[in-house]
PDB file of N, CA and C in Angstrom:
ATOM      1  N   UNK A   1      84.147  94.554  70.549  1.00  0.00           N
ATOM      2  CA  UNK A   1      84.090  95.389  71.741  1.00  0.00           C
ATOM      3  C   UNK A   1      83.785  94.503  72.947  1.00  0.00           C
ATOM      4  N   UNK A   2      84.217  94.416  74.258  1.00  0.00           N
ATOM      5  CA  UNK A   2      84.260  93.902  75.301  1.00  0.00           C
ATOM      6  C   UNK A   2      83.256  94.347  76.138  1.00  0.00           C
ATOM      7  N   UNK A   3      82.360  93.530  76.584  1.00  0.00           N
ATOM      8  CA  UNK A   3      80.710  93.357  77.366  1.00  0.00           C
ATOM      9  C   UNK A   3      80.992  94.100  78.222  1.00  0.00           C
ATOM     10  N   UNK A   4      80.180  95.082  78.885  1.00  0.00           N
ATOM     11  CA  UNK A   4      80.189  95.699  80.230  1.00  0.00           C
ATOM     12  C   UNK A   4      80.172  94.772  81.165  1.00  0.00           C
ATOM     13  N   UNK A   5      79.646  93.573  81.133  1.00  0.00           N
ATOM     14  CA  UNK A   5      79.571  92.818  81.830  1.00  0.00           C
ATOM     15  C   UNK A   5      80.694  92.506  82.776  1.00  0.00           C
ATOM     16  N   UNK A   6      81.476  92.359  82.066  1.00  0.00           N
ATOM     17  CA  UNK A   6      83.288  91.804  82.017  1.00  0.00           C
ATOM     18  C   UNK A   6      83.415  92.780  82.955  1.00  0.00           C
ATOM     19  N   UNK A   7      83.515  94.030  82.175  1.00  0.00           N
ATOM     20  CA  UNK A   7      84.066  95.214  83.442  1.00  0.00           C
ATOM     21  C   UNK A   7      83.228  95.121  84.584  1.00  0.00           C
ATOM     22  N   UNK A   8      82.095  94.753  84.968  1.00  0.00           N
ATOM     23  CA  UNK A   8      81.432  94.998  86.291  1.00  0.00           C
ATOM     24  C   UNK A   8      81.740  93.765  86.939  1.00  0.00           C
ATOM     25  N   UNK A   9      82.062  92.712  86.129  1.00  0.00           N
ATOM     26  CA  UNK A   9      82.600  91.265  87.195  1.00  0.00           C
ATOM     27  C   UNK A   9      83.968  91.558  87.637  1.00  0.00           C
ATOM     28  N   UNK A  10      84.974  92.372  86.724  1.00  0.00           N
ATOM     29  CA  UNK A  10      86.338  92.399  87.011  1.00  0.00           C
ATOM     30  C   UNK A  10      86.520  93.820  88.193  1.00  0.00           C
ATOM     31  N   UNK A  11      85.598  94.555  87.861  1.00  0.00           N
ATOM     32  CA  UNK A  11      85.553  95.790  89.352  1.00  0.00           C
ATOM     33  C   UNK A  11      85.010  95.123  90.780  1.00  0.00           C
ATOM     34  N   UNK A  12      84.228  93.650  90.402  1.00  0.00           N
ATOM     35  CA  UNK A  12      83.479  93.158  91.668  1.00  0.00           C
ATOM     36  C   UNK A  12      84.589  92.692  92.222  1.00  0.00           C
ATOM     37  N   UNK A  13      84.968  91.629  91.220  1.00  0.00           N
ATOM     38  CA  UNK A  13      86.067  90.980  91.630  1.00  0.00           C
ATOM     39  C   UNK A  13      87.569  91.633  92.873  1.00  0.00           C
ATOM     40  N   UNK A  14      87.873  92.881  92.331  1.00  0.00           N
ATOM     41  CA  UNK A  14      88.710  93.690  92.861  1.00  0.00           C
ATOM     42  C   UNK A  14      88.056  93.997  93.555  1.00  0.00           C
ATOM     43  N   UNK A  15      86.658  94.488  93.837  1.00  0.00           N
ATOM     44  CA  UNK A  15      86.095  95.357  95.570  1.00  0.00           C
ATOM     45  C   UNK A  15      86.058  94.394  96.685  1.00  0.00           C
ATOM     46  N   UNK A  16      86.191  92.910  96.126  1.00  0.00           N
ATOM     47  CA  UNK A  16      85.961  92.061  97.043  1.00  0.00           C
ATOM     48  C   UNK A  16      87.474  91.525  97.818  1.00  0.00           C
ATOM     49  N   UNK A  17      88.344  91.535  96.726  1.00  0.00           N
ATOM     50  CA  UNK A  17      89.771  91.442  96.833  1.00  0.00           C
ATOM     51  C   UNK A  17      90.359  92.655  98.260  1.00  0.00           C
ATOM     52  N   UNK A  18      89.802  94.045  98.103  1.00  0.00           N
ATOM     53  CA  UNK A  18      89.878  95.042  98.928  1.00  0.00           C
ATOM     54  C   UNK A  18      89.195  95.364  99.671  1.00  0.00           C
ATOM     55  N   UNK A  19      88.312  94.648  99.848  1.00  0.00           N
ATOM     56  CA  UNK A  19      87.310  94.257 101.347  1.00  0.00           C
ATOM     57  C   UNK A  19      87.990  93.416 102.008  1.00  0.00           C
ATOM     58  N   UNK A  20      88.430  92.247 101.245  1.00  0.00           N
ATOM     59  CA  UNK A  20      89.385  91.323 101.967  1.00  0.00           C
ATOM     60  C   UNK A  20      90.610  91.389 103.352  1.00  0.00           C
ATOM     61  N   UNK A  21      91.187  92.483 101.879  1.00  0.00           N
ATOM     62  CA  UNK A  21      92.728  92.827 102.813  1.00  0.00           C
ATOM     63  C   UNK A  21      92.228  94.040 103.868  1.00  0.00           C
ATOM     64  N   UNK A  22      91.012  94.610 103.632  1.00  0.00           N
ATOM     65  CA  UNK A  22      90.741  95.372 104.673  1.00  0.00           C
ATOM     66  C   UNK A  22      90.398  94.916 106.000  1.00  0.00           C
ATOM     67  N   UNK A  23      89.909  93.808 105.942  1.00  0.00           N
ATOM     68  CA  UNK A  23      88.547  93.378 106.950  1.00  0.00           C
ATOM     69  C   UNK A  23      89.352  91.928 107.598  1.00  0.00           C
ATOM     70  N   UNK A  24      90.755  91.975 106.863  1.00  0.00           N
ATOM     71  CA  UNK A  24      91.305  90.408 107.225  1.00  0.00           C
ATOM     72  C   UNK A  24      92.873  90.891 108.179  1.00  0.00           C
ATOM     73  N   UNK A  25      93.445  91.884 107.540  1.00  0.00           N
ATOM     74  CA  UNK A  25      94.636  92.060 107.932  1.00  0.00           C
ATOM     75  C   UNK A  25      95.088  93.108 108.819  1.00  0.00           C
ATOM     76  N   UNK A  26      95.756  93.024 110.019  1.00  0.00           N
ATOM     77  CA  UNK A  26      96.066  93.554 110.720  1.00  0.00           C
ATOM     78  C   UNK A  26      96.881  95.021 110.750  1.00  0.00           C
ATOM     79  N   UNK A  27      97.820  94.797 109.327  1.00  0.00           N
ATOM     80  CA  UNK A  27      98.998  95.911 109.288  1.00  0.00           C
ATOM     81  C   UNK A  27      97.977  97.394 108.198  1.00  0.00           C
ATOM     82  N   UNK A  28      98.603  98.520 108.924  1.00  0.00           N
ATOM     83  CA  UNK A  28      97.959  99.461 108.129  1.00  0.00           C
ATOM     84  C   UNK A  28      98.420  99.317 106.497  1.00  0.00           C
ATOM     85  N   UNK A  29      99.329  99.221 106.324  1.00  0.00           N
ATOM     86  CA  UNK A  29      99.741  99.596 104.993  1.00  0.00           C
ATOM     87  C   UNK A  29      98.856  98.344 103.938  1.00  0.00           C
ATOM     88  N   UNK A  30      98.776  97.020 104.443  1.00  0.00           N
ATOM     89  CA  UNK A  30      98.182  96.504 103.645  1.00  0.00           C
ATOM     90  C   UNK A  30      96.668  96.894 103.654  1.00  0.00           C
ATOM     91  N   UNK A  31      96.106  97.405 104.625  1.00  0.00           N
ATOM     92  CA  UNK A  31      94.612  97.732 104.439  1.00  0.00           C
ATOM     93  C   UNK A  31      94.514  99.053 103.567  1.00  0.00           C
ATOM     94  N   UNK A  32      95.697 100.312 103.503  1.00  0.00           N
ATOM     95  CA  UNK A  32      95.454 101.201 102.916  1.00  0.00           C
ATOM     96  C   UNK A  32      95.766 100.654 101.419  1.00  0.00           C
ATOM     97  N   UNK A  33      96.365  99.487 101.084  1.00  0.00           N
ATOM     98  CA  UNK A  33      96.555  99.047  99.754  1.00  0.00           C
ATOM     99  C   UNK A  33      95.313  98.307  99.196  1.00  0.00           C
ATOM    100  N   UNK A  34      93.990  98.058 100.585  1.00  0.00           N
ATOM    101  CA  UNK A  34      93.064  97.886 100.031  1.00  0.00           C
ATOM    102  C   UNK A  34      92.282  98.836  99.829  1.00  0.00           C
ATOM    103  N   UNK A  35      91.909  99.840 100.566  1.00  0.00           N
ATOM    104  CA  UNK A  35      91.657 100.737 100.157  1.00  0.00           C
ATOM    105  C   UNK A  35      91.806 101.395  98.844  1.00  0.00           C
ATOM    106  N   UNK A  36      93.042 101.292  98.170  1.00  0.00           N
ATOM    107  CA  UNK A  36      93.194 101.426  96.821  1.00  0.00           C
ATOM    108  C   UNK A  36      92.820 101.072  95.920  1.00  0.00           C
ATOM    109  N   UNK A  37      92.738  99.619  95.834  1.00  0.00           N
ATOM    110  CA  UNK A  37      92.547  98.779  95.085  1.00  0.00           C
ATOM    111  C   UNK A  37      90.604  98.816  95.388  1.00  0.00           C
ATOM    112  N   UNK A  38      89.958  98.905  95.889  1.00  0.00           N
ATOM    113  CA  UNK A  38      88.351  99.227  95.976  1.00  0.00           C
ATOM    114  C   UNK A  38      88.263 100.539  95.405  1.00  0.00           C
ATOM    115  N   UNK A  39      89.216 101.985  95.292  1.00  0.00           N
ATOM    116  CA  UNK A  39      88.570 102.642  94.892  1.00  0.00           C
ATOM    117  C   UNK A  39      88.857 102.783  93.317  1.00  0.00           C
ATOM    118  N   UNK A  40      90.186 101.950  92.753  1.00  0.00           N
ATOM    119  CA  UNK A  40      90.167 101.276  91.780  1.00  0.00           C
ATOM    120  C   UNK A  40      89.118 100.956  90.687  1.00  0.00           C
ATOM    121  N   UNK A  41      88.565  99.936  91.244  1.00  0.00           N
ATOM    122  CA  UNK A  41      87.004  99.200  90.856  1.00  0.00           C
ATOM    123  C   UNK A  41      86.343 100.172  90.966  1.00  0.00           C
ATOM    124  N   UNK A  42      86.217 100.924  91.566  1.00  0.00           N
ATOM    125  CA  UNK A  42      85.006 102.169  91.222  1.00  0.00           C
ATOM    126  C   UNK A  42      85.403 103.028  90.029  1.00  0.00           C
ATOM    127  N   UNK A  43      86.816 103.024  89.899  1.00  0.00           N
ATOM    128  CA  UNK A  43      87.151 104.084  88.260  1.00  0.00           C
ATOM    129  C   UNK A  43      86.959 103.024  87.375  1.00  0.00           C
ATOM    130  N   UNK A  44      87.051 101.771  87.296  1.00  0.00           N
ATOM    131  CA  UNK A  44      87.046 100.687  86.415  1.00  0.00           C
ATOM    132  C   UNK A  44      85.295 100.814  85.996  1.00  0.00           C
ATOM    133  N   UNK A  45      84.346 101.151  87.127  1.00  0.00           N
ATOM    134  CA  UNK A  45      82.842 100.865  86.538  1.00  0.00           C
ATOM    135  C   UNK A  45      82.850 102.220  86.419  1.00  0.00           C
ATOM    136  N   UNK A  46      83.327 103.408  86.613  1.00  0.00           N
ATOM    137  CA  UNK A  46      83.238 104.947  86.112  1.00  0.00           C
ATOM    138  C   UNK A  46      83.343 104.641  84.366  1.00  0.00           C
ATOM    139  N   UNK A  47      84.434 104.497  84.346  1.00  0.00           N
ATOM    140  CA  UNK A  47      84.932 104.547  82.888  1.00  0.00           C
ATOM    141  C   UNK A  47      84.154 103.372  81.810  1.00  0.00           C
ATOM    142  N   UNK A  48      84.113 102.076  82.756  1.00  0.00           N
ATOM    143  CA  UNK A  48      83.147 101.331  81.504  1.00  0.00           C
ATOM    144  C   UNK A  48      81.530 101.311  81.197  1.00  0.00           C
ATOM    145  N   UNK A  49      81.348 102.221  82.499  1.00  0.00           N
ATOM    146  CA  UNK A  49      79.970 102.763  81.687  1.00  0.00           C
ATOM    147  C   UNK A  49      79.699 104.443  81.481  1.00  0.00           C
ATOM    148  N   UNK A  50      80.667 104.771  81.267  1.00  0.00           N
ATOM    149  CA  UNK A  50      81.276 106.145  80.261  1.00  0.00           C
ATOM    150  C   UNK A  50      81.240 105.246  79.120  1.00  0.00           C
ATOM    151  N   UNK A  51      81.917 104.588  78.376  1.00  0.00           N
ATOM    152  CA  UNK A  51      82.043 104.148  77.337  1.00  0.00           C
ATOM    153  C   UNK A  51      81.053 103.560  76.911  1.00  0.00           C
ATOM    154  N   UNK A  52      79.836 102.731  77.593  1.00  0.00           N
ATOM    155  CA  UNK A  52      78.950 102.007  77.479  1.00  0.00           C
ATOM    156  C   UNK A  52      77.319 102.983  76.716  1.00  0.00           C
ATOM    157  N   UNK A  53      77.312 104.247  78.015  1.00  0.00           N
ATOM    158  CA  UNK A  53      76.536 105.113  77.695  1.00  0.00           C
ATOM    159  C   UNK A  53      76.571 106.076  76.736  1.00  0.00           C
ATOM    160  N   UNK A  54      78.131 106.112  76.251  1.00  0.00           N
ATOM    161  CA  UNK A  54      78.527 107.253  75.578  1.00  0.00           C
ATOM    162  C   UNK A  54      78.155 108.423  76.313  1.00  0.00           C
ATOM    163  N   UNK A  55      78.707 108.562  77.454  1.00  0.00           N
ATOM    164  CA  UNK A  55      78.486 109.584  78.700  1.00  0.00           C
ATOM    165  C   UNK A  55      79.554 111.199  78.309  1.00  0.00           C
ATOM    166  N   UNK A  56      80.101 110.528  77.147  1.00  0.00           N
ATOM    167  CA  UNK A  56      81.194 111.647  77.277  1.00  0.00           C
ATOM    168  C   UNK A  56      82.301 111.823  78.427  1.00  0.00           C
ATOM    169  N   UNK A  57      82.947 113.129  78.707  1.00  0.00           N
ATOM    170  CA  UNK A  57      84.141 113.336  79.456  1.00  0.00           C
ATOM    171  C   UNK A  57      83.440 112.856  81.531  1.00  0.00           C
ATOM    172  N   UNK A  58      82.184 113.177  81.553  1.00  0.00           N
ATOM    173  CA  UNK A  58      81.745 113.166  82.695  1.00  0.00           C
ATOM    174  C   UNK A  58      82.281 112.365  84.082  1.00  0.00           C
ATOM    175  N   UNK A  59      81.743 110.584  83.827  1.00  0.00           N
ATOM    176  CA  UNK A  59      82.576 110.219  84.350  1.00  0.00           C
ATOM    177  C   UNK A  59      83.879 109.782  84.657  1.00  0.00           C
ATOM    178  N   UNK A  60      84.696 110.201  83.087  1.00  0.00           N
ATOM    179  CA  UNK A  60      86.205 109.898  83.203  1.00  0.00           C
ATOM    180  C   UNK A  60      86.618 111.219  84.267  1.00  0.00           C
ATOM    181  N   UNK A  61      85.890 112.295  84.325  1.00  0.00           N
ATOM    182  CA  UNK A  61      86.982 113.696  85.154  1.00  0.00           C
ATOM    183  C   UNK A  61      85.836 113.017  86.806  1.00  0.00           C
ATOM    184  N   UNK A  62      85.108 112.394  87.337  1.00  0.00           N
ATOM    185  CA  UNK A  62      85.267 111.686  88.436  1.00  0.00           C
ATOM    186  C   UNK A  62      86.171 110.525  88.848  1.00  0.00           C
ATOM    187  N   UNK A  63      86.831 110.121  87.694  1.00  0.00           N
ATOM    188  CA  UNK A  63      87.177 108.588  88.061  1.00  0.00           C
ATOM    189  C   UNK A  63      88.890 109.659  87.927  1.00  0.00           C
ATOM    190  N   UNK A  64      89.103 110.580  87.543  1.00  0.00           N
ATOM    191  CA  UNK A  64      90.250 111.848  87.627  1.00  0.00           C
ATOM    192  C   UNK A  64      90.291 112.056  88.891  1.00  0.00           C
ATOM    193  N   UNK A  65      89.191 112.695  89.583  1.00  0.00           N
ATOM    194  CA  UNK A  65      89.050 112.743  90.657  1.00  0.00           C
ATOM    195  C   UNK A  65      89.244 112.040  92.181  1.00  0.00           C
ATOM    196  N   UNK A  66      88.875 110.625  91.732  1.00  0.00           N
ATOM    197  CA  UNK A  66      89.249 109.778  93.122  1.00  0.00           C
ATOM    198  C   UNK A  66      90.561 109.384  92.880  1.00  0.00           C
ATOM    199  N   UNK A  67      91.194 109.832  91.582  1.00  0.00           N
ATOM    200  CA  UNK A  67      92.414 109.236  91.726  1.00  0.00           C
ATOM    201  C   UNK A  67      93.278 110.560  92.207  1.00  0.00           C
ATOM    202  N   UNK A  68      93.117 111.427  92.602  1.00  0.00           N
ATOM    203  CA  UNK A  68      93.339 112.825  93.574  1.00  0.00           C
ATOM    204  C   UNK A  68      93.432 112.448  94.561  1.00  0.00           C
ATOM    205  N   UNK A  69      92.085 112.022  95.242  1.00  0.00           N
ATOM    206  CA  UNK A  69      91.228 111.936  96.323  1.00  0.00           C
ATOM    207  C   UNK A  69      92.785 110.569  97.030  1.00  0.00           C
ATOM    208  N   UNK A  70      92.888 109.389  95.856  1.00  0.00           N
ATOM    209  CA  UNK A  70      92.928 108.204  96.288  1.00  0.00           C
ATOM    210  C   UNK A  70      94.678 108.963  96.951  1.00  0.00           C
ATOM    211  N   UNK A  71      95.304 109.808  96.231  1.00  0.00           N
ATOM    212  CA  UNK A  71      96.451 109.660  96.013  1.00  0.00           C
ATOM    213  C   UNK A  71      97.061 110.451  97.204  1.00  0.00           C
ATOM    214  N   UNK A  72      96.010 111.488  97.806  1.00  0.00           N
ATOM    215  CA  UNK A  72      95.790 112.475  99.014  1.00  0.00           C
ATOM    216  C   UNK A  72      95.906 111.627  99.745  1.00  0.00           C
ATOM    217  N   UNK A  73      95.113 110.426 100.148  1.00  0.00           N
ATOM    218  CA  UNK A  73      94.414 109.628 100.656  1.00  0.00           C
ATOM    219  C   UNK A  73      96.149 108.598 101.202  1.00  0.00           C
ATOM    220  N   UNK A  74      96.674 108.491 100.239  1.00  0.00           N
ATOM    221  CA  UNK A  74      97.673 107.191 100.706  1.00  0.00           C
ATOM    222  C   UNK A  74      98.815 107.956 101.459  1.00  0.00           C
ATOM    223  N   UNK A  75      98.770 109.323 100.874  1.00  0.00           N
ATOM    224  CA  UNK A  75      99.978 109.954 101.550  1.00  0.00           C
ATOM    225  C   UNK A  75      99.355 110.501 102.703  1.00  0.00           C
ATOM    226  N   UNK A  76      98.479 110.525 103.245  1.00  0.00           N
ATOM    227  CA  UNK A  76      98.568 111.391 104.120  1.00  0.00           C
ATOM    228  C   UNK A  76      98.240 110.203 105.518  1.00  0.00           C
ATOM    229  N   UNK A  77      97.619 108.671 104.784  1.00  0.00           N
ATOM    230  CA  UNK A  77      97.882 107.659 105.587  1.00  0.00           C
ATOM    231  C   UNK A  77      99.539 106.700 106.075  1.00  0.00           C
ATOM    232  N   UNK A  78      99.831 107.290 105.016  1.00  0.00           N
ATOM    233  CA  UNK A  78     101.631 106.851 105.119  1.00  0.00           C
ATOM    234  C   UNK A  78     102.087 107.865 106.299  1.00  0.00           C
ATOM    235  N   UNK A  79     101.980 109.037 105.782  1.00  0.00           N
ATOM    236  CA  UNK A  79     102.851 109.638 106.733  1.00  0.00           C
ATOM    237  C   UNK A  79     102.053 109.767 108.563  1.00  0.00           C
ATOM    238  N   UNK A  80     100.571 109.412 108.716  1.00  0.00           N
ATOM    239  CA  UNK A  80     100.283 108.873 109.645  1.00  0.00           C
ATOM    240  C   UNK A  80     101.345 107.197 110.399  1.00  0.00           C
ATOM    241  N   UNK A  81     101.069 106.517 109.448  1.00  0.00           N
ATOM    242  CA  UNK A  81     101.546 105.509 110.230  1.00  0.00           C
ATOM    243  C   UNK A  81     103.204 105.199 110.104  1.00  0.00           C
ATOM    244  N   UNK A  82     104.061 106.343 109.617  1.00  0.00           N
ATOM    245  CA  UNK A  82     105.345 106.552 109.589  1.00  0.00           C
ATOM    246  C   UNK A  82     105.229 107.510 111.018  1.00  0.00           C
ATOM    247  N   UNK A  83     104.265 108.113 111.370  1.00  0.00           N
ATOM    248  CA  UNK A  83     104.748 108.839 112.533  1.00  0.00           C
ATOM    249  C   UNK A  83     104.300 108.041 114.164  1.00  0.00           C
ATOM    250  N   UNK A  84     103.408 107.015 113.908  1.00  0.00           N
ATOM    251  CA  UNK A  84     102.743 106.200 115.097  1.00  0.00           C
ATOM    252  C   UNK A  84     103.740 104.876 114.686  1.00  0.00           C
ATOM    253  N   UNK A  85     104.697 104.736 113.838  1.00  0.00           N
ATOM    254  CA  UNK A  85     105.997 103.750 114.103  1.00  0.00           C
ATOM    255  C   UNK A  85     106.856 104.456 114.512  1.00  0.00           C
ATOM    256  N   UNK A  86     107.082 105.765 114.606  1.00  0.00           N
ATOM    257  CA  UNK A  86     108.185 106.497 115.361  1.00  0.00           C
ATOM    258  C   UNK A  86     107.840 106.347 117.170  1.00  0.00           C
ATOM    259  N   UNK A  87     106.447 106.865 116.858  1.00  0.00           N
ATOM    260  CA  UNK A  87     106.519 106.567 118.531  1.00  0.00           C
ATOM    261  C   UNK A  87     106.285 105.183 119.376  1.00  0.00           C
ATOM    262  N   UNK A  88     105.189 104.487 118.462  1.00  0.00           N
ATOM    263  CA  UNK A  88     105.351 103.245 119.326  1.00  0.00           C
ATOM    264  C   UNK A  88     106.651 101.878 118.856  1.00  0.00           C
ATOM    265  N   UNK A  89     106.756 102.153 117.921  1.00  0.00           N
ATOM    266  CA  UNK A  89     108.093 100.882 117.264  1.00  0.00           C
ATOM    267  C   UNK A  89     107.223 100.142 116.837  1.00  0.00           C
ATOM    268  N   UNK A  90     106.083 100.392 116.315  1.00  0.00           N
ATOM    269  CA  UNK A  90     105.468  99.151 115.501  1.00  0.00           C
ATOM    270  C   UNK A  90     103.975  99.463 114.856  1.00  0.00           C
ATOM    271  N   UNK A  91     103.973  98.788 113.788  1.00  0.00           N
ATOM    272  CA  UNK A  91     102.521  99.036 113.068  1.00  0.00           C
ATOM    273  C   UNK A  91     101.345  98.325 113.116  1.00  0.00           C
ATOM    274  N   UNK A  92     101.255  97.591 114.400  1.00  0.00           N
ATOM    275  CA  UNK A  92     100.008  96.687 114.529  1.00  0.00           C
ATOM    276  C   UNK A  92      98.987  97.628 114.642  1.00  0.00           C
ATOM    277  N   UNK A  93      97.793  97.273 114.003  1.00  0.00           N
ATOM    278  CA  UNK A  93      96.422  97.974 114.699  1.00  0.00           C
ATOM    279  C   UNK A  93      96.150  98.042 116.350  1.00  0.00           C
ATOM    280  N   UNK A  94      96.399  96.739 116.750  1.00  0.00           N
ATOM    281  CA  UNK A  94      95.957  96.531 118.202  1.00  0.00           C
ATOM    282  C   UNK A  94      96.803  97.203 119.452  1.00  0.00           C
ATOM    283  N   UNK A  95      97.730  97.839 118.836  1.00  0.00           N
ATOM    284  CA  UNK A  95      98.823  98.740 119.681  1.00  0.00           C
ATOM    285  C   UNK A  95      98.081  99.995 119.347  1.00  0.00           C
ATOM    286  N   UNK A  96      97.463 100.623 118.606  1.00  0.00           N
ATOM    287  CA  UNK A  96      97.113 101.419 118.668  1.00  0.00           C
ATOM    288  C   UNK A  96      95.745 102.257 119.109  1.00  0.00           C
ATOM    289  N   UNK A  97      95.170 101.321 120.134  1.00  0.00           N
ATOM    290  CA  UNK A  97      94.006 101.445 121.470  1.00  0.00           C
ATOM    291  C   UNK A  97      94.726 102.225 121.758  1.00  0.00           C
ATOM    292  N   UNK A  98      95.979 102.571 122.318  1.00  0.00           N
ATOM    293  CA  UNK A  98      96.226 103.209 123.179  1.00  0.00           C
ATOM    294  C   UNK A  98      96.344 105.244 122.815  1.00  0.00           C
ATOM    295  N   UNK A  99      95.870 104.897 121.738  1.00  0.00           N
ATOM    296  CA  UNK A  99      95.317 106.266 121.412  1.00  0.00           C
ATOM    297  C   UNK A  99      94.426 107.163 121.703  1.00  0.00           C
ATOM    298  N   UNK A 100      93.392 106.426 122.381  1.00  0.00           N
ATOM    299  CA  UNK A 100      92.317 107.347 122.703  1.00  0.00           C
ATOM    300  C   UNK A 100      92.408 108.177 123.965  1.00  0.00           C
ATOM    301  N   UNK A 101      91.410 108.961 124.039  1.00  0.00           N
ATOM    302  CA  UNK A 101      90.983 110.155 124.980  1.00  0.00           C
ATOM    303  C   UNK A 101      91.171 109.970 126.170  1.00  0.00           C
TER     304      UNK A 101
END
């Protein structure tokens, strides 16, 4: 059987990977692909300490859950930045100051 350990270095590993592309890159789509990939690592330590604790169904129907949440989450950021490339012609963050109040 494979150490919890493993799973909590390999979920770190990935939250840090998706902090990365969040906190480094300019274009939406790659930050919402970090976004993914962090909430990822959170079903990865849901499920391996479900298995660890013998938690039962509990945290597998949360780690069900953000993958709802995650999947709400990408479409409804896609079709945001499919509609702010219609109007401005481009997907930089820094073009999009011109949004406010």
């Amino acid at each position: 059987m494979i150490p919890v350990s493993l799973f909590v270095i390999l979920s770190a590993a990935l939250f840090a990977t998706g902090i990365f592309g969040v906190s480094t890159k300019r274009n939406p789509i790659v930050m919402l692909m970090g976004i993914e990939v962090m909430l990822n690592s959170a079903n990865i330590n849901f499920i391996a300490f479900s298995r660890y604790y013998a938690d039962g169904y509990i945290a597998q129907i949360f780690a069900m859950f953000i993958i709802v949440v995650a999947a709400a989450e990408a479409a409804i950021g896609l079709a945001i930045i499919v509609r702010l490339f219609r109007n401005f012609g481009t997907v930089n963050i820094d073009v999009f100051s011109r949004l406010r109040w």
